[in-house]
Structures are given as structure tokens and as C-alpha cells.
Protein backbone atom coordinates (compact mmCIF):
# COMPACT_ATOMS: atom_id res chain seq x y z
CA UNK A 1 132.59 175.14 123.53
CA UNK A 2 134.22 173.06 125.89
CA UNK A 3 134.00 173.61 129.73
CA UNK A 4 137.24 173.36 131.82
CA UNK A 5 137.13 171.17 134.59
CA UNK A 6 136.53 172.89 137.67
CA UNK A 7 133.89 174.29 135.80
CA UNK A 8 132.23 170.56 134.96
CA UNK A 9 132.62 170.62 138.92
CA UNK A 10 130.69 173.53 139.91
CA UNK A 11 128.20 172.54 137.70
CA UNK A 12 127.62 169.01 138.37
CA UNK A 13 127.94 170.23 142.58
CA UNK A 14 124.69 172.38 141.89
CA UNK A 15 123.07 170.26 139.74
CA UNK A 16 123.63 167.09 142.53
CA UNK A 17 122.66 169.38 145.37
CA UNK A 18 119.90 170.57 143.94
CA UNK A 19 118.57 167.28 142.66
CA UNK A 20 118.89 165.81 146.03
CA UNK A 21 116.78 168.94 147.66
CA UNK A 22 119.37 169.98 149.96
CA UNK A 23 120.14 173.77 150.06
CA UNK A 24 123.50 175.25 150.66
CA UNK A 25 122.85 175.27 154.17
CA UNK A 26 122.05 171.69 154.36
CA UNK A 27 125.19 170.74 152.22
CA UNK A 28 127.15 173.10 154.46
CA UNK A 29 125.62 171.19 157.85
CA UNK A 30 126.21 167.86 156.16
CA UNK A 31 130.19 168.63 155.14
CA UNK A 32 131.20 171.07 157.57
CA UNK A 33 132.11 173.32 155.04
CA UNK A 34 130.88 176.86 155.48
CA UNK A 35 127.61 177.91 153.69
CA UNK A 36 130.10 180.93 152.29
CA UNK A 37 132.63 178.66 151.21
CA UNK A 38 129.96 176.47 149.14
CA UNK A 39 128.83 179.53 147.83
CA UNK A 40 131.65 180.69 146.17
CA UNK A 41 132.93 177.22 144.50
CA UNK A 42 129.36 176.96 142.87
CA UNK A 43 130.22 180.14 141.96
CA UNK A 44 133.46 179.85 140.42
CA UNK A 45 135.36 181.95 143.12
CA UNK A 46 137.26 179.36 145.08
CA UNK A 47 138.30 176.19 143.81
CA UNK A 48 138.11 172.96 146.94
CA UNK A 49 140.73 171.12 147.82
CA UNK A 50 140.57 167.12 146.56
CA UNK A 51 139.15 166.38 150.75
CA UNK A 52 136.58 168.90 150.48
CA UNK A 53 135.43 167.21 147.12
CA UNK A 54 135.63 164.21 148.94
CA UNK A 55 133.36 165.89 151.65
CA UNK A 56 131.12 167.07 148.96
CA UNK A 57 131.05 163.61 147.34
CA UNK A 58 129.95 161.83 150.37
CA UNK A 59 127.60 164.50 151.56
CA UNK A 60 125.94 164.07 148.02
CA UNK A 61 125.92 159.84 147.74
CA UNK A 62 128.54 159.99 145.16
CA UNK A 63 131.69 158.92 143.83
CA UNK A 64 133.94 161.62 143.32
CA UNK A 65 134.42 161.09 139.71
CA UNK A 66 130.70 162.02 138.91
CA UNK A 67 131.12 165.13 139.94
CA UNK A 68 134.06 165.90 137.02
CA UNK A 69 131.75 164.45 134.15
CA UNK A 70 130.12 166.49 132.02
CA UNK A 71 126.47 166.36 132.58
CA UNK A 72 124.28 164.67 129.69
């Protein structure tokens, strides 16, 4: 089964966050995206625009691209 790629996002945005140790809240404090908001991408309710990926990105030390390839 493949995944479709906002759902390779999600994923990899969890798995990044949570391998770094930062909760929601800290992601939320370190983007200025709301905790909510954060919430409900990993979740599969809202989908980011490309500068709040970009926010994401930074907040987690990557490139953008890592967070659209499928996880190993």
C-alpha cells in the first residue's frame, strides 16, 4: 500500500518531532504555529501551507524535502 503524500508528511512531522524530544507545545513555541493547528496536520485534518512546512522544517533542523520521504 502506498501512502499519499501529505500523509508521508504527517508521518515523517511526528516521527522528527518526536525524535528530537520536543512536544507539540514546544514545536508550536518554536514555529508560531498553534499547538491546535499542529495537532490536526499530524492528524490528518488540515493540510499546511508550503511556509508553515517551511516553519516546521526549520523548527525541526531539516530540509524540507525530508519531511515528504517515506521513512525507512
Amino acid at each position: 500500500m502506498t501512502n499519499s503524500t501529505i500523509d508521508i508528511f504527517r508521518n515523517n512531522l511526528r516521527f522528527y518531532r518526536n525524535e528530537q524530544g520536543l512536544t507539540q507545545e514546544k514545536l508550536s513555541e518554536l514555529t508560531g504555529i498553534s499547538t491546535d493547528y499542529l495537532s490536526e496536520i499530524e492528524r490528518g485534518k488540515k493540510t499546511p501551507s508550503f511556509k508553515r512546512m517551511e516553519l516546521i522544517a526549520k523548527a525541526l533542523n531539516l530540509e524540507v524535502y525530508k519531511l515528504f520521504m517515506p521513512l525507512q
